[in-house]
N, C-alpha and C. Protein backbone atom coordinates (compact mmCIF):
# COMPACT_ATOMS: atom_id res chain seq x y z
N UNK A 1 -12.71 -49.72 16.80
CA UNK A 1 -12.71 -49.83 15.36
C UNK A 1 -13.51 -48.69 14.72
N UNK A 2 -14.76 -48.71 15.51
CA UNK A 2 -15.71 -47.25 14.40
C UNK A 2 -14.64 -46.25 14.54
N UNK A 3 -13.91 -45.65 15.97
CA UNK A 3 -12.90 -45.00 15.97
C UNK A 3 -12.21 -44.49 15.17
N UNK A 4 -11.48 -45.73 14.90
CA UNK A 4 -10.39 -45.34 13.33
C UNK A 4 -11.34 -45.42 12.16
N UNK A 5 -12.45 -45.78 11.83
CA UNK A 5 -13.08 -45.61 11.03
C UNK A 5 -13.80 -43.70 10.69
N UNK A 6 -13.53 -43.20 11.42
CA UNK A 6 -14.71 -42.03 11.77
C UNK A 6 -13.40 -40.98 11.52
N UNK A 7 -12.11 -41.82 12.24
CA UNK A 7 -11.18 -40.96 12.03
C UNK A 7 -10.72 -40.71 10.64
N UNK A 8 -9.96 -41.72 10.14
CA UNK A 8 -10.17 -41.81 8.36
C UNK A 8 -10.88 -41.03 7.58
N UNK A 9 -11.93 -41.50 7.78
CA UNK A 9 -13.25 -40.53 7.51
C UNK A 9 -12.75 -38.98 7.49
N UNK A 10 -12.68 -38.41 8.43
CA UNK A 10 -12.70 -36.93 8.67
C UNK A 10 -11.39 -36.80 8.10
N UNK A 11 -9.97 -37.57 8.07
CA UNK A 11 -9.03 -37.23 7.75
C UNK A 11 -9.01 -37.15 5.52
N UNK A 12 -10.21 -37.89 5.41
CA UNK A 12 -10.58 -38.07 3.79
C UNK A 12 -11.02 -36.63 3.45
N UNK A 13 -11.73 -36.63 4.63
CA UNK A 13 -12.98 -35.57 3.65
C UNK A 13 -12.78 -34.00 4.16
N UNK A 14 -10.98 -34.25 4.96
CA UNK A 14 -10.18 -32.77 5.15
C UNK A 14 -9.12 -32.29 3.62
N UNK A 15 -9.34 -33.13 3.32
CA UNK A 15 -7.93 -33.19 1.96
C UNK A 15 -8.86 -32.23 0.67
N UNK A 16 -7.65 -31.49 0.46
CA UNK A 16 -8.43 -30.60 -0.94
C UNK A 16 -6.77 -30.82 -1.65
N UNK A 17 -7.62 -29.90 -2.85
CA UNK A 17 -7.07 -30.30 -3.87
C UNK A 17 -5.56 -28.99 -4.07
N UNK A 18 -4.48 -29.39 -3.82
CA UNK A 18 -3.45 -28.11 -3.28
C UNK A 18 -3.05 -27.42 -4.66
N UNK A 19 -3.19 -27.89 -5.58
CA UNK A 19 -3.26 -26.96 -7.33
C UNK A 19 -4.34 -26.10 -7.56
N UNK A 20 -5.22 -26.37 -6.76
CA UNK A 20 -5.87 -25.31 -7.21
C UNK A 20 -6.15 -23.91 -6.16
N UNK A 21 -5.98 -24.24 -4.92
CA UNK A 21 -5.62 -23.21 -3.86
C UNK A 21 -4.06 -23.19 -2.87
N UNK A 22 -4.14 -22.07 -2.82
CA UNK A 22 -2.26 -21.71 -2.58
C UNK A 22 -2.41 -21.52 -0.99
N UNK A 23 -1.03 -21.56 -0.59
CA UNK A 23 -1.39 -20.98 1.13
C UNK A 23 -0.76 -20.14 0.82
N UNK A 24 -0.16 -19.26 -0.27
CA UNK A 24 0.30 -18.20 -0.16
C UNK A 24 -0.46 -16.74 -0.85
N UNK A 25 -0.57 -16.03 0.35
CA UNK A 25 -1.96 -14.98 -0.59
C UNK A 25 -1.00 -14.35 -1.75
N UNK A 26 -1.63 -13.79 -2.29
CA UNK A 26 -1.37 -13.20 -3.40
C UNK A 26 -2.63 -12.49 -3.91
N UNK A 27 -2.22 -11.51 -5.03
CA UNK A 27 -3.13 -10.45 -5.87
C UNK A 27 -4.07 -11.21 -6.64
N UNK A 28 -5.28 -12.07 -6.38
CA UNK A 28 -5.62 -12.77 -7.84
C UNK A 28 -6.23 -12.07 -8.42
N UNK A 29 -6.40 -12.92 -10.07
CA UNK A 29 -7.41 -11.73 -10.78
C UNK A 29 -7.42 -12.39 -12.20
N UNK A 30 -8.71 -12.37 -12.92
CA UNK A 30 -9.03 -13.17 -13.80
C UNK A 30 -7.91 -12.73 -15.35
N UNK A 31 -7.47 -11.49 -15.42
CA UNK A 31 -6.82 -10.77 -16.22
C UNK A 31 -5.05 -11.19 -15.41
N UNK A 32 -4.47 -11.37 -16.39
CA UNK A 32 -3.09 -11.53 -15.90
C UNK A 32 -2.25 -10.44 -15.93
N UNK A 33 -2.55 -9.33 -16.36
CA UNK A 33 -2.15 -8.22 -16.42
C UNK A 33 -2.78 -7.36 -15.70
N UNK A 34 -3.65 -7.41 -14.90
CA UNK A 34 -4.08 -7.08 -13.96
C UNK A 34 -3.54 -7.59 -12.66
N UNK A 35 -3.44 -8.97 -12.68
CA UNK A 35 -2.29 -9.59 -11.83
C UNK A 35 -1.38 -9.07 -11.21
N UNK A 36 -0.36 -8.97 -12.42
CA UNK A 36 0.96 -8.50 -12.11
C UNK A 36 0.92 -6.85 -11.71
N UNK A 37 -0.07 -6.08 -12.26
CA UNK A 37 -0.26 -4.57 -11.41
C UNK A 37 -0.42 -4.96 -10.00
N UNK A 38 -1.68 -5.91 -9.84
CA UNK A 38 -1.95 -5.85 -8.16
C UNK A 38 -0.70 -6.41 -7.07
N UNK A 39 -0.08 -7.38 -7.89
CA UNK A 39 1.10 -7.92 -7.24
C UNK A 39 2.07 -6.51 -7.01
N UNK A 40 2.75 -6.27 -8.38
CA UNK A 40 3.54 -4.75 -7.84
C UNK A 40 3.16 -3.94 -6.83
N UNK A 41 1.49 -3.69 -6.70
CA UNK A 41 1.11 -2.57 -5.90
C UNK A 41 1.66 -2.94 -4.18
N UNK A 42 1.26 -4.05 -4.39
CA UNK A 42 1.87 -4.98 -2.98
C UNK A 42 3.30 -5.13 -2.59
N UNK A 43 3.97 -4.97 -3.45
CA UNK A 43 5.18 -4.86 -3.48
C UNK A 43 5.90 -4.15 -3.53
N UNK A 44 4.92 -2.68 -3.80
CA UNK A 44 5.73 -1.32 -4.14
C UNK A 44 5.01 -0.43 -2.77
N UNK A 45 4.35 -1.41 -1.57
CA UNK A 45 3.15 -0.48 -0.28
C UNK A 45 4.49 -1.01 1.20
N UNK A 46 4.29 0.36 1.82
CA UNK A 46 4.60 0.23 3.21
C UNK A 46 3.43 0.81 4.05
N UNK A 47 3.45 0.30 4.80
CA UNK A 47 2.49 0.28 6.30
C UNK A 47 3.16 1.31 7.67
N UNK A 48 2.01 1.91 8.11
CA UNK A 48 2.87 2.42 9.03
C UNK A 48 1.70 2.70 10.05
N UNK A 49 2.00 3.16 11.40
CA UNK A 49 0.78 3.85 12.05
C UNK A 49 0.68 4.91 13.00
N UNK A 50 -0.14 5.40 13.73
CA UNK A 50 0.06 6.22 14.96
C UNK A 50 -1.00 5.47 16.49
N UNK A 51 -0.12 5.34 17.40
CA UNK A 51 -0.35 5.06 18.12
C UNK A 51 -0.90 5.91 19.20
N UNK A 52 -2.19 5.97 20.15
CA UNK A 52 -2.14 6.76 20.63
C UNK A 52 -2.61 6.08 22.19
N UNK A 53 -2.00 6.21 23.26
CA UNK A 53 -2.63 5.23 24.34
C UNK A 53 -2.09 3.65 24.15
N UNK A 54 -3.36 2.99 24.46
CA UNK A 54 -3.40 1.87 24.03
C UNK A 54 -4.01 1.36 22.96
N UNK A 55 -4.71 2.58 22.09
CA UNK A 55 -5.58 1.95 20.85
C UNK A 55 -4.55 2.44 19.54
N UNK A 56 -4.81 2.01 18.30
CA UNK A 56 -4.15 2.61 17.07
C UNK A 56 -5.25 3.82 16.54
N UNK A 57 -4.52 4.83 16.34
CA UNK A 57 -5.34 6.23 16.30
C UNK A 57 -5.36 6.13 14.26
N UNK A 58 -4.76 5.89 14.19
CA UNK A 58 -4.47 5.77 12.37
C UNK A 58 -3.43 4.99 11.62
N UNK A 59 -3.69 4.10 10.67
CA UNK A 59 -3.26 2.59 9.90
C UNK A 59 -3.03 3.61 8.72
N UNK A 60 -1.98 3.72 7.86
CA UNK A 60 -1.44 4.06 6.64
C UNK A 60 -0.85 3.28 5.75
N UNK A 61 -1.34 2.84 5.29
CA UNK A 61 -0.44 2.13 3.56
C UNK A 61 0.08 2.89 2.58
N UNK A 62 1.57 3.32 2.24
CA UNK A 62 1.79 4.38 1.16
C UNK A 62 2.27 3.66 0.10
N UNK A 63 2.13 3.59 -1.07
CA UNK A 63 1.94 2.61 -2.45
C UNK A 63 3.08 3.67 -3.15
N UNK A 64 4.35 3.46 -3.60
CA UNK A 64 5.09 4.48 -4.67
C UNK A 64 4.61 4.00 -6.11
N UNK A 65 3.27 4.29 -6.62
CA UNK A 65 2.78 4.07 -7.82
C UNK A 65 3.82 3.80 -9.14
N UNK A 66 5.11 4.80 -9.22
CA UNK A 66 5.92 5.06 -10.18
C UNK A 66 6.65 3.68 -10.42
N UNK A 67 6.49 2.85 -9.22
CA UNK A 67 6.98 1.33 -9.55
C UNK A 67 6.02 0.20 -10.22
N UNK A 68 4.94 0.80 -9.56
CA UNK A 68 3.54 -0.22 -9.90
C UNK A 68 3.36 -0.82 -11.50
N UNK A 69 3.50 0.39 -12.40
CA UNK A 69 3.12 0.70 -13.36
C UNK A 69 3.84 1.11 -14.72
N UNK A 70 5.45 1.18 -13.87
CA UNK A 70 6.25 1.74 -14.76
C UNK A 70 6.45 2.69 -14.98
N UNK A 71 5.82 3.74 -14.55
CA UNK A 71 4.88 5.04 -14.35
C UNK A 71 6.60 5.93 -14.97
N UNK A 72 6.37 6.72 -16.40
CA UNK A 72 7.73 7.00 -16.93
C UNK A 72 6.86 9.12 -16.24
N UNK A 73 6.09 9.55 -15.57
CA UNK A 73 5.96 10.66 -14.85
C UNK A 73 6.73 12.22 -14.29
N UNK A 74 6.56 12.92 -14.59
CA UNK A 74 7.36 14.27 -14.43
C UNK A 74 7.17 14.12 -13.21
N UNK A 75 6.59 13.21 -12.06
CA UNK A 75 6.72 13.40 -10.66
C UNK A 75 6.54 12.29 -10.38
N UNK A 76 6.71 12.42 -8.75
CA UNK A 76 7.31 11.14 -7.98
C UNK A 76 5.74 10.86 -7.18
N UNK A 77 4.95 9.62 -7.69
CA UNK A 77 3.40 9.77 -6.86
C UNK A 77 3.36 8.71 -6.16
N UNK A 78 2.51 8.87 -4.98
CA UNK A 78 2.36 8.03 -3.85
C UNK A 78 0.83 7.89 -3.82
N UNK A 79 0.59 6.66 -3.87
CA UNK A 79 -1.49 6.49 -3.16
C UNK A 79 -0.91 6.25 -1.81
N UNK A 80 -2.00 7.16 -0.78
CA UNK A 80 -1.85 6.95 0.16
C UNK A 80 -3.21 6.61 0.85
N UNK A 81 -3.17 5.69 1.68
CA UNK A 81 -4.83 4.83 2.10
C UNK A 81 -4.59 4.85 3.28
N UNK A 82 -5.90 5.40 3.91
CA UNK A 82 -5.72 6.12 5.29
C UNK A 82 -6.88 5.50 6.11
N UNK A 83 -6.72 4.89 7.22
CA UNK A 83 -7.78 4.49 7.94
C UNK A 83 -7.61 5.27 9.36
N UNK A 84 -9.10 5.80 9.92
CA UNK A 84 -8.62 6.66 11.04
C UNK A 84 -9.75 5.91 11.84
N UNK A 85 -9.44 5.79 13.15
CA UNK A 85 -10.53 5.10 14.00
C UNK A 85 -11.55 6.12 14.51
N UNK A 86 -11.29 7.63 14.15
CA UNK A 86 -12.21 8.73 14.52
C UNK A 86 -12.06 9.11 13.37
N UNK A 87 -12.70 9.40 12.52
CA UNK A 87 -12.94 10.05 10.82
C UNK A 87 -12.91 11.34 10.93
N UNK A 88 -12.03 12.38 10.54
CA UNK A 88 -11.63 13.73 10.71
C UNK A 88 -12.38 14.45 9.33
N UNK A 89 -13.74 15.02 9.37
CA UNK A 89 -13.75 16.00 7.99
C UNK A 89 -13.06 16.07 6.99
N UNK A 90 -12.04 17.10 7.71
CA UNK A 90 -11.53 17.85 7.35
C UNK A 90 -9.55 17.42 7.52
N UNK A 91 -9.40 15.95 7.53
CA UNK A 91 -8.20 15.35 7.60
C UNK A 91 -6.66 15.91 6.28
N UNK A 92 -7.93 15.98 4.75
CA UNK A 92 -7.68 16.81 4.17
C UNK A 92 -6.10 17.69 4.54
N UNK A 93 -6.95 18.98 5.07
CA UNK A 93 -6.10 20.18 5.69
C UNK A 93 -5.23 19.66 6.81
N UNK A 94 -5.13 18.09 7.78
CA UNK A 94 -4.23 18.24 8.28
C UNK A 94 -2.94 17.82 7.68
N UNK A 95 -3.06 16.79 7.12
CA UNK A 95 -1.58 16.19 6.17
C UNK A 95 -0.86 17.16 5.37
N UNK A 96 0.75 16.75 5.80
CA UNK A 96 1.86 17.36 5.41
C UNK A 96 2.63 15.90 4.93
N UNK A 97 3.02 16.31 3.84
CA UNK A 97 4.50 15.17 3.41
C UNK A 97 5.54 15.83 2.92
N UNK A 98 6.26 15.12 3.14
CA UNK A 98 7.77 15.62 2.55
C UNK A 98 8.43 13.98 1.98
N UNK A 99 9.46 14.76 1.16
CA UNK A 99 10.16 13.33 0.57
C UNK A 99 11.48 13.25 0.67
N UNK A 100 12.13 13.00 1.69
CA UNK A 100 13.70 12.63 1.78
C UNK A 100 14.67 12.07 1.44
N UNK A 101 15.65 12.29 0.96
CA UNK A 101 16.29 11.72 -0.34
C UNK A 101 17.79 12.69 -0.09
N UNK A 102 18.64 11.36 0.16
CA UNK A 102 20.34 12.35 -0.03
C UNK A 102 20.46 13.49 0.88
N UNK A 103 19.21 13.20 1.69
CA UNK A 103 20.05 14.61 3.04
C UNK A 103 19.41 16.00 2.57
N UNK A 104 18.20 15.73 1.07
CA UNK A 104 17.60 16.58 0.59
C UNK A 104 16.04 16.75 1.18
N UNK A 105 15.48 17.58 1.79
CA UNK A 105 13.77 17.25 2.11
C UNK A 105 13.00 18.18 1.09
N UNK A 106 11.85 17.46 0.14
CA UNK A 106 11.23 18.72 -0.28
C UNK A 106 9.59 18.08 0.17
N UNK A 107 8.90 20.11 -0.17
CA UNK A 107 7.44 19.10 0.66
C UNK A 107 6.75 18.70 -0.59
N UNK A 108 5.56 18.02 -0.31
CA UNK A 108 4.89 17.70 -1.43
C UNK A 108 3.97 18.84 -2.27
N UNK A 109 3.78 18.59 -3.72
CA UNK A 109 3.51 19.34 -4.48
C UNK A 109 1.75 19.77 -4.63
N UNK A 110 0.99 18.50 -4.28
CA UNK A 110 -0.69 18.08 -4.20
C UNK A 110 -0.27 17.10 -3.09
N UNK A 111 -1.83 17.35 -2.17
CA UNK A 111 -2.23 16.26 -1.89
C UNK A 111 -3.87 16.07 -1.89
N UNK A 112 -4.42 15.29 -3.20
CA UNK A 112 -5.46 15.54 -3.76
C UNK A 112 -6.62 13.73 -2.80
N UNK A 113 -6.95 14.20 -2.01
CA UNK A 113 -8.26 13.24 -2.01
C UNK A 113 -9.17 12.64 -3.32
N UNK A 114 -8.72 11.47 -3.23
CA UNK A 114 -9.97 11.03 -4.04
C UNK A 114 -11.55 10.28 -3.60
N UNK A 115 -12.02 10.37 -4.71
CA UNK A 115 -13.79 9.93 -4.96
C UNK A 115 -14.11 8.59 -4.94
N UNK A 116 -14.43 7.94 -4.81
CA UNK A 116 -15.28 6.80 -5.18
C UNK A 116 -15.11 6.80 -6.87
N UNK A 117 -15.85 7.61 -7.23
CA UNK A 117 -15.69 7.93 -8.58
C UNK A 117 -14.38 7.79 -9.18
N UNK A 118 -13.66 8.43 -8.89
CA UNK A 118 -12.52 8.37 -9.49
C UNK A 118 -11.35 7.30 -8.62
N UNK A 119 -11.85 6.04 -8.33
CA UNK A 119 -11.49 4.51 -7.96
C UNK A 119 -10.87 4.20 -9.34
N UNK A 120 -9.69 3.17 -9.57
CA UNK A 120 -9.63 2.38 -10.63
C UNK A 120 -9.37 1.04 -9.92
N UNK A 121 -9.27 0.05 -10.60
CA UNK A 121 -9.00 -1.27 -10.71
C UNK A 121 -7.60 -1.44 -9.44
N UNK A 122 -6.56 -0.72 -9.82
CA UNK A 122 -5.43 -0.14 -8.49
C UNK A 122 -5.77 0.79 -7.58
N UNK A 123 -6.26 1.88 -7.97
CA UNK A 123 -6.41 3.20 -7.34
C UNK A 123 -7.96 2.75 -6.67
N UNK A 124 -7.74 1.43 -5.39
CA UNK A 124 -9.13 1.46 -4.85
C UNK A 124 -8.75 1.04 -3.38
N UNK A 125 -9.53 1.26 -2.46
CA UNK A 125 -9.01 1.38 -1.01
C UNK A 125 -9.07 -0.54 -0.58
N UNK A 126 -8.48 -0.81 -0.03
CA UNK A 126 -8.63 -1.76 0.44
C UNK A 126 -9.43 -2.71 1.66
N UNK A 127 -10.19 -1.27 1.81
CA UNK A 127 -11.04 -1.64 3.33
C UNK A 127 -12.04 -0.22 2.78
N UNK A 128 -13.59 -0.64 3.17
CA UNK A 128 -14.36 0.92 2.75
C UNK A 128 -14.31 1.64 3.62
N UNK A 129 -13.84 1.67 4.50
CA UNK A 129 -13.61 2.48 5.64
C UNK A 129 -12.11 3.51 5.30
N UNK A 130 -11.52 3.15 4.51
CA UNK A 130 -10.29 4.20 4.22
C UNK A 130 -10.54 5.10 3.16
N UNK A 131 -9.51 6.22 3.15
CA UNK A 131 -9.69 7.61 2.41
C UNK A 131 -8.39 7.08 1.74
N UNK A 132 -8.71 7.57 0.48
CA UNK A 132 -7.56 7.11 -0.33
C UNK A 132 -7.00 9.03 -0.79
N UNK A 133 -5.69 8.86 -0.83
CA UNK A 133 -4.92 10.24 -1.07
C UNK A 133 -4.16 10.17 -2.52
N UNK A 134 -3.74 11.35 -3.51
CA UNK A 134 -2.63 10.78 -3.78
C UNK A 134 -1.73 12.36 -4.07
N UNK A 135 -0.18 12.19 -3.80
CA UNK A 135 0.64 12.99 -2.99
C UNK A 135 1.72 12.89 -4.22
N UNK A 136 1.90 13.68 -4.76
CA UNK A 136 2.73 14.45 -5.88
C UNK A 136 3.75 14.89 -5.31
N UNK A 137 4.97 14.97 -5.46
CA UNK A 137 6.50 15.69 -5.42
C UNK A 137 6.57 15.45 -6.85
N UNK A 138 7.92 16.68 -6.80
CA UNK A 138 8.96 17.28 -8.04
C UNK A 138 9.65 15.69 -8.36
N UNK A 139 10.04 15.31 -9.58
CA UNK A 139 10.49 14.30 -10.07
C UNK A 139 12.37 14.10 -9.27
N UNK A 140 12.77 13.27 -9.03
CA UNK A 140 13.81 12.67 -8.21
C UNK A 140 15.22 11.65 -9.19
N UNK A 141 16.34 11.87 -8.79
CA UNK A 141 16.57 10.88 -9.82
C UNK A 141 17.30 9.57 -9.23
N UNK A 142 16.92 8.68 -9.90
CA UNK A 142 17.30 7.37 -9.72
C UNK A 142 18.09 7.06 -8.24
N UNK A 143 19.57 7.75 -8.49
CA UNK A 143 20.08 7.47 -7.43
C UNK A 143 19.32 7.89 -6.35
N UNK A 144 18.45 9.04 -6.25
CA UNK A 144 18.17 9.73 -5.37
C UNK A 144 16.60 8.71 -4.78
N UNK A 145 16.19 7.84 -5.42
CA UNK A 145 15.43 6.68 -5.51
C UNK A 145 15.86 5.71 -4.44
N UNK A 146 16.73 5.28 -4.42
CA UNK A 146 17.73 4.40 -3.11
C UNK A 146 17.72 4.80 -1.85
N UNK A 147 17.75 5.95 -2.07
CA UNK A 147 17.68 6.45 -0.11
C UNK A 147 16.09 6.84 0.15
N UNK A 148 15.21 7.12 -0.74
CA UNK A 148 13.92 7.84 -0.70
C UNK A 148 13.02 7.34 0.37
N UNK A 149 12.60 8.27 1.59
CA UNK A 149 11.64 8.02 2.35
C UNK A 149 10.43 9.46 2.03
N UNK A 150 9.48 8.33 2.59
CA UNK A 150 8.22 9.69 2.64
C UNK A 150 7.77 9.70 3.89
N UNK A 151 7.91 11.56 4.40
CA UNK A 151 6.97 11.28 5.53
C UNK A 151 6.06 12.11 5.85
N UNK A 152 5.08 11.14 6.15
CA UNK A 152 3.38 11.90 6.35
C UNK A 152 3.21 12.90 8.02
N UNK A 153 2.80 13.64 7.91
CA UNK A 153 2.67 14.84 9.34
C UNK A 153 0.64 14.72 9.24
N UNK A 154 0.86 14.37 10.34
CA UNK A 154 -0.74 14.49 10.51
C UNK A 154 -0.97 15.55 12.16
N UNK A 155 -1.33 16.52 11.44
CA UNK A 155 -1.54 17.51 13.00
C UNK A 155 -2.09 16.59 13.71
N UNK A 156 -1.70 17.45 15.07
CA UNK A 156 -2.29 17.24 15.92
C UNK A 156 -2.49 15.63 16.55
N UNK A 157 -1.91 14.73 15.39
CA UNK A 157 -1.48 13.08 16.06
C UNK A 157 0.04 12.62 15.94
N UNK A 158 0.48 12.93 14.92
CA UNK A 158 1.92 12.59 15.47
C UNK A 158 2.59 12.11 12.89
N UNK A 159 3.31 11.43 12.82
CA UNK A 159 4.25 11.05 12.27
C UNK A 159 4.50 10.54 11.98
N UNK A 160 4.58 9.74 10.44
CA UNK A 160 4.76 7.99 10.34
C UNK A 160 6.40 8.27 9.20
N UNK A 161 6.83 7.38 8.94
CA UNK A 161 7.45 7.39 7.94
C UNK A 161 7.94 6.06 7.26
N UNK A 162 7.66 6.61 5.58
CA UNK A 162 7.45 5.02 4.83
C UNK A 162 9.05 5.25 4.27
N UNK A 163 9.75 3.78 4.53
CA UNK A 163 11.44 3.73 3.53
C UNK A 163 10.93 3.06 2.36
N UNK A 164 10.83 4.29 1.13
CA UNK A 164 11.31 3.08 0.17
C UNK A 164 12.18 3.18 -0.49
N UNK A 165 13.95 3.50 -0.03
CA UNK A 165 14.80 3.53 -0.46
C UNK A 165 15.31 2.20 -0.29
N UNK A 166 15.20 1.25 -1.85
CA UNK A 166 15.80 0.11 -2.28
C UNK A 166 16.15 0.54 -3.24
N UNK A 167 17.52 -0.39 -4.16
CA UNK A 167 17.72 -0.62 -5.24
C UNK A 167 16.65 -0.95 -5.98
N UNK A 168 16.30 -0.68 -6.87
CA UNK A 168 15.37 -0.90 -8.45
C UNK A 168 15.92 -2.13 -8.62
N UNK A 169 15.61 -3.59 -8.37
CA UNK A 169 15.63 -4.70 -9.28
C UNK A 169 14.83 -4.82 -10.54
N UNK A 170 15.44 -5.34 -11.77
CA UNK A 170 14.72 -5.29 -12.71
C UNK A 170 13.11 -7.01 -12.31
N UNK A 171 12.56 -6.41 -12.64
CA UNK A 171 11.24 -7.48 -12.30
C UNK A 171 11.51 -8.33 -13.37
N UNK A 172 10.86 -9.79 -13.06
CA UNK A 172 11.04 -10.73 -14.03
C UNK A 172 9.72 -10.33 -14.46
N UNK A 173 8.50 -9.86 -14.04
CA UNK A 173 6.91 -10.10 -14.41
C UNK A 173 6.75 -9.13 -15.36
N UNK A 174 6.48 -9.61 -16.59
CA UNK A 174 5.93 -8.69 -17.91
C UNK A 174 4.55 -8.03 -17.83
């Protein structure tokens, strides 16, 4: 009897309250318009990595901002968040991108490291251990949006490449 008593018990005082916490993660954020940026950013990031051996040599997240934000831009911009398990100086000077599109490759225009300082509310790394980038090409058009991949060249380790050639659904989130 204490048994099922003890059991009860623990099975009472496991129960929360499911309205007010989700099992599904999501962007929260006290601003709702802040919200729906962090949600897009999540929605507009591919992942990629380099493998080297048996360990992961470098974790990449590339974010196509121009979706995030609406971003109406004379160019096509990417945040790119870089985690390296050996921290390179001078990583900087090794990255190369290009942007592929229709059988077209062009390389990128900047690829400008950012500061701490110059962090925003989006434009912030997700782990303090990553270098956040962000990688400029010549403006693209729409159709040319559908097939669009980016791909990152990191001397001397190897090659990732992010697809984000989808159709543009119009978003329901204002």
């Amino acid at each position: 009897m204490r048994f099922l008593q003890a059991l009860v018990l623990l099975f009472l005082a496991s129960c929360s309250d499911v309205r007010k916490t989700s099992l599904v993660p999501s962007a929260k954020s006290e601003n709702p318009q802040l919200e729906k940026l962090l949600e897009r950013k999540v929605q507009s990031s591919r992942k990629a990595e380099i493998i080297q051996g048996k360990s992961t040599a470098i974790i990449a997240i590339a974010t196509y901002l121009n979706d995030v934000d609406n971003v109406q831009a004379a160019r096509e911009l990417f945040l790119i968040e870089l985690y390296e398990k050996t921290p390179s100086p001078d990583i900087t000077n090794k990255l190369k991108s290009q942007l592929i599109s229709g059988g077209k490759s062009t390389d990128s225009l900047f690829i400008t490291k950012l500061t701490p300082s110059q962090y925003t509310e989006i434009l912030y790394p997700s782990n303090p251990y990553n270098t956040l980038f962000i990688i400029e090409f010549l403006r693209i058009s729409a159709k040319h949006r559908e097939t669009m991949r980016l791909k990152l060249d990191i001397e001397n380790l190897g090659s990732m490449d992010f697809n984000f050639g989808y159709p543009t659904l119009n978003s329901k989130l204002q």
